[in-house]
Protein backbone atom coordinates (compact mmCIF):
# COMPACT_ATOMS: atom_id res chain seq x y z
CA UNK A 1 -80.05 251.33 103.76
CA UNK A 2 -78.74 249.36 100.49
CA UNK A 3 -75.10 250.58 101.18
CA UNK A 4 -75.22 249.41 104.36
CA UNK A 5 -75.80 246.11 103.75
CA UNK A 6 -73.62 246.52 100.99
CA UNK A 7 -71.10 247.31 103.57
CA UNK A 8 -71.81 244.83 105.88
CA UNK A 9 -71.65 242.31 103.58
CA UNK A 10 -68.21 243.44 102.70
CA UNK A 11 -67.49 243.26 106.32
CA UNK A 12 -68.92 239.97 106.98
CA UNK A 13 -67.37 238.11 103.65
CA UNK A 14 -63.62 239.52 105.12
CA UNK A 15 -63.36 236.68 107.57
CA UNK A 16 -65.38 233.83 105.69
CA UNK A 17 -63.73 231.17 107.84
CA UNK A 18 -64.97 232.90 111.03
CA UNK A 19 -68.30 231.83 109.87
CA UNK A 20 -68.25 229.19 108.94
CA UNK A 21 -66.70 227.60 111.95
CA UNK A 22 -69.40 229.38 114.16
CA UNK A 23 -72.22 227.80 111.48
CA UNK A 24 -70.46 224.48 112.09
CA UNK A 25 -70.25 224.83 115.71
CA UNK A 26 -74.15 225.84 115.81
CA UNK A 27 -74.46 222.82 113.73
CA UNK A 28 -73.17 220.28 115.98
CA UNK A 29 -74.78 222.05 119.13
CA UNK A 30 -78.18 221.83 116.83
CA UNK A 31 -77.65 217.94 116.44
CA UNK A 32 -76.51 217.55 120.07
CA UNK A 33 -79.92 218.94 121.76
CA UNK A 34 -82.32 218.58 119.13
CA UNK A 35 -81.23 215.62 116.95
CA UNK A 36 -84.32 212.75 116.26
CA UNK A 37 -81.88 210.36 116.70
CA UNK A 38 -82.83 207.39 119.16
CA UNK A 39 -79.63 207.57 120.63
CA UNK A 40 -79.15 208.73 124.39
CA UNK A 41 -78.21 212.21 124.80
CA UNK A 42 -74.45 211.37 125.74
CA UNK A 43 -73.75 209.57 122.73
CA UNK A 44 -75.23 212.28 120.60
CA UNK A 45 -72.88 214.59 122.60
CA UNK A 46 -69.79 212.44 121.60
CA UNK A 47 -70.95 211.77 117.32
CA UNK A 48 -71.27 215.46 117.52
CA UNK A 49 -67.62 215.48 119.38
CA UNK A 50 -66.29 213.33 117.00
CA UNK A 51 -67.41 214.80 113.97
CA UNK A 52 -65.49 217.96 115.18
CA UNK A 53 -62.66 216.02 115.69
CA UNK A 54 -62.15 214.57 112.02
CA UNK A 55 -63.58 218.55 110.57
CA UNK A 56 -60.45 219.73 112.40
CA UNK A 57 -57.93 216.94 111.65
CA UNK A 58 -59.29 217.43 107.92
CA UNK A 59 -58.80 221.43 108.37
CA UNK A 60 -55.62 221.42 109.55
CA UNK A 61 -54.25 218.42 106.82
CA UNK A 62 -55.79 220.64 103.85
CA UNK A 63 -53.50 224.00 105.33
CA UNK A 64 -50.75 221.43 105.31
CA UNK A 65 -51.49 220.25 101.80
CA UNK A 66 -51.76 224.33 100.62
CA UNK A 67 -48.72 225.32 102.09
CA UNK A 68 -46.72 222.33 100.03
CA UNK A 69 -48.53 223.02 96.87
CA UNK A 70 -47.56 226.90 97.47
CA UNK A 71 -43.57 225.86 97.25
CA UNK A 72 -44.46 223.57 94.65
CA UNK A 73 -44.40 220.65 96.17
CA UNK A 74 -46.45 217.58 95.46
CA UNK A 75 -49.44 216.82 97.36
CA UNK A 76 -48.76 214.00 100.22
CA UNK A 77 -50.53 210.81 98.96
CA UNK A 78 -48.71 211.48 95.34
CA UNK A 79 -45.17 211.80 97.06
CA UNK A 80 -45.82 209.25 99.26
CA UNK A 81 -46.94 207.00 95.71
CA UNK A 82 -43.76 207.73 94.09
CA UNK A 83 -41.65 207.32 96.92
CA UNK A 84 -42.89 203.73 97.16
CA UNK A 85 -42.48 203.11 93.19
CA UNK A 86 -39.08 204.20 93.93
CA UNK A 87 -38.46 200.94 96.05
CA UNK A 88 -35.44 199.11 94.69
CA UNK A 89 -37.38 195.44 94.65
CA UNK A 90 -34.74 194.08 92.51
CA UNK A 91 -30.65 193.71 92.81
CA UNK A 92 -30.60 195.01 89.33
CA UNK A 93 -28.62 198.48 89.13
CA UNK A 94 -30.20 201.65 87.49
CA UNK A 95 -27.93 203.83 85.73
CA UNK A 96 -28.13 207.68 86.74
CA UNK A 97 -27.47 209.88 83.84
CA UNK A 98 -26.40 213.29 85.14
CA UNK A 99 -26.33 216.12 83.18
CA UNK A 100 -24.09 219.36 83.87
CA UNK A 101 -25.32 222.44 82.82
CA UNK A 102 -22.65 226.11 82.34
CA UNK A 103 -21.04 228.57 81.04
CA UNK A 104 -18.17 228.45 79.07
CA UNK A 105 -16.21 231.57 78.38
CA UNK A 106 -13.32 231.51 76.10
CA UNK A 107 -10.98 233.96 75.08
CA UNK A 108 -8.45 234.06 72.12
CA UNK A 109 -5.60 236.03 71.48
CA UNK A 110 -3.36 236.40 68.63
CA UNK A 111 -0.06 237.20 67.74
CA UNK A 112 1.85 240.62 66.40
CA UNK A 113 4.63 239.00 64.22
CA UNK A 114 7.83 241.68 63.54
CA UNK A 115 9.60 241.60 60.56
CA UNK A 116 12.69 244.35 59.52
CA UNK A 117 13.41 242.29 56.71
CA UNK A 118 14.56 244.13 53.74
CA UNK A 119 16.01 244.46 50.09
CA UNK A 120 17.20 247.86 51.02
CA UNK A 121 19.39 247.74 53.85
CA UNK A 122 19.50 251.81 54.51
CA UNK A 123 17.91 253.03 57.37
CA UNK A 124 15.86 255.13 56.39
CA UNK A 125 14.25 251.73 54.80
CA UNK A 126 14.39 249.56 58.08
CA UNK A 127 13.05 252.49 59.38
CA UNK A 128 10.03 252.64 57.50
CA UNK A 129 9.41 248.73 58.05
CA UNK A 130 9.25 249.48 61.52
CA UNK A 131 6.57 252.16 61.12
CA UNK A 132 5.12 249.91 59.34
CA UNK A 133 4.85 246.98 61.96
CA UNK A 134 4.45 249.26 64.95
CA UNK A 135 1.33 250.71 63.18
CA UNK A 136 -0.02 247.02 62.39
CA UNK A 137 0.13 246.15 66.03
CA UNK A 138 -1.76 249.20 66.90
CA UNK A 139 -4.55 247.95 65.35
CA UNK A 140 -4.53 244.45 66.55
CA UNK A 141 -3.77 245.77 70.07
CA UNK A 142 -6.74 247.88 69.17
CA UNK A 143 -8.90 245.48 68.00
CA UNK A 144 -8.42 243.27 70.77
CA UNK A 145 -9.35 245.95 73.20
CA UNK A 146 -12.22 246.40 71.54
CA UNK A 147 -13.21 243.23 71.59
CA UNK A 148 -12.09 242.56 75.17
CA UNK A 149 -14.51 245.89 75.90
CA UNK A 150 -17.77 243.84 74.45
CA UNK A 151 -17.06 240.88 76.37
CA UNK A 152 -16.92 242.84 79.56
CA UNK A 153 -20.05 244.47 78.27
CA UNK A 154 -21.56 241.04 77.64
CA UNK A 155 -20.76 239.88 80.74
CA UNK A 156 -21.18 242.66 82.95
CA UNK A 157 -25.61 242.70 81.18
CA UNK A 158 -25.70 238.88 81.69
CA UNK A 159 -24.36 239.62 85.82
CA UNK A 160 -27.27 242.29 86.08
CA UNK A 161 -29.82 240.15 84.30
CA UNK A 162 -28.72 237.06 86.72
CA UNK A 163 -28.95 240.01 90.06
CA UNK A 164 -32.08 240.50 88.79
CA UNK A 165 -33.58 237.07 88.35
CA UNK A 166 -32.06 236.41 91.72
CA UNK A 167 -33.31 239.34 93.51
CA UNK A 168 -37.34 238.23 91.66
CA UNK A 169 -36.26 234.82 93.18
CA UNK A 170 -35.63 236.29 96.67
CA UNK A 171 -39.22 238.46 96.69
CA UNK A 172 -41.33 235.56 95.41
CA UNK A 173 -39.87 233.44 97.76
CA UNK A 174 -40.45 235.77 100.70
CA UNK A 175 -43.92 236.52 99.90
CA UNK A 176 -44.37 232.74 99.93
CA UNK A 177 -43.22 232.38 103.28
CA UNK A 178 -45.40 235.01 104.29
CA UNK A 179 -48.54 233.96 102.52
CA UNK A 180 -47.33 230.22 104.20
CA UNK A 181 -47.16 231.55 108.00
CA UNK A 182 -50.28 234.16 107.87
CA UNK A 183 -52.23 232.85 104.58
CA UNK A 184 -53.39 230.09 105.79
CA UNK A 185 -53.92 231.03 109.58
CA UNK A 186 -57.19 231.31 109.34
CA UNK A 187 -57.91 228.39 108.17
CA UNK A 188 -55.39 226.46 110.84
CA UNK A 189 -57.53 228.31 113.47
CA UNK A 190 -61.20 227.04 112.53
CA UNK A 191 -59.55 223.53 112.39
CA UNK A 192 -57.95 224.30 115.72
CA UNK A 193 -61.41 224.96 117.13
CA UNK A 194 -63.08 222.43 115.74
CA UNK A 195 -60.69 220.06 117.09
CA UNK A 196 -60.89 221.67 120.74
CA UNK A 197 -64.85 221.42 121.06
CA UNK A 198 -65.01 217.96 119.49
CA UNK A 199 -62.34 216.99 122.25
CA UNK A 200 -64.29 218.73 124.76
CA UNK A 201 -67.47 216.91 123.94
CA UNK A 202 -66.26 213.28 123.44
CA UNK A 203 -63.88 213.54 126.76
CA UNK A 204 -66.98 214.56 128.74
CA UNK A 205 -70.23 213.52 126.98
CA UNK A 206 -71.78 212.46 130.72
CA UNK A 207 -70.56 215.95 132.60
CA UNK A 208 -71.94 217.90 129.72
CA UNK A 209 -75.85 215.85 129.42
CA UNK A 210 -75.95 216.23 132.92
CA UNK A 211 -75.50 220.22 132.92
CA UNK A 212 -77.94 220.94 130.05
CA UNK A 213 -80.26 218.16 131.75
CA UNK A 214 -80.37 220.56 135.21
């Protein structure tokens, strides 16, 4: 018996805003046929209307307001605050600073100089001069290859990082579209409800007396 209430309460807590738009629907019904109130039965019938009316214009404004502060926007009233401080009362002219933000990438090179300069003018000396410079600008052609190869290296683990910053980007942002759309559906129905019967009773406060009066 204690794990199924256990369950049941599980159950029941799933859809919390199912409730509690039935509890304030029993509510208002509770007010409209039972109230002490000295007022006639039809204008019970439309306070209780109305009151359903602002519960679901509230219900509906406060989804609004969570799906802004989801994409991390401000909530209205402060936008709407700064937008007005932002009115240019004066002629005076504010100065916008911008600042650009990059990535620079440089790259150097250098220069092999060949000499064949001598004191010995044989050949077998000029010869060995060349050796000499060929085998120096191995190594610098080397050297710049290798650090041409780092740079690559460098840029090819700051490209994946970026792909993967982008791609976190791209999954945050589509679970906060989906949490936006079906999140908050729940609470856009109750509010949706609330608005319908408190339309429903204020339209037709007369209709409605007279059928619970027969």
């Amino acid at each position: 018996m204690l794990n199924w209430y256990r369950g049941m309460r599980t159950w029941a807590c799933e859809q919390r805003m199912l409730w509690w738009t039935v509890v304030v629907l029993l509510a208002a019904l509770a007010y409209v046929l039972w109230s002490p109130a000295p007022a006639s039965e039809e204008n019970r019938i439309r306070y209780g209307g109305t009151v359903l009316q602002l519960l679901g214009v509230a219900t509906v404004w406060w989804g609004f307001e969570k799906t802004r502060k989801l994409f991390g926007f401000e909530y209205t009233p402060i936008a709407f605050w700064r937008w007005l401080r932002r009115a240019p009362l004066s002629a005076s002219r504010r100065n916008i600073t911008v600042a650009l933000h990059g990535q620079a990438i440089s790259a150097t090179g250098g220069r092999v100089h060949l000499s064949v300069s001598t004191t010995d003018k044989s050949i077998e000396a000029r010869l060995k001069v060349l050796e000499q410079n060929v085998a120096a600008m191995e190594a610098r052609f080397a050297a710049d290859i290798g650090d041409l190869g780092k740079r690559i290296q460098a840029l090819s683990q700051a490209h994946d990082q970026r792909t993967q910053e982008h791609s976190a980007r791209l999954t945050t942002v589509e679970r906060q579209l989906l949490a936006a759309q079906t999140g908050g559906l729940d609470l856009s129905l109750s509010g949706l409800v609330w608005l319908m019967a408190g339309t429903v009773l204020v339209s037709i406060p007369d209709e409605i007396a007279l059928a619970f009066g027969s």
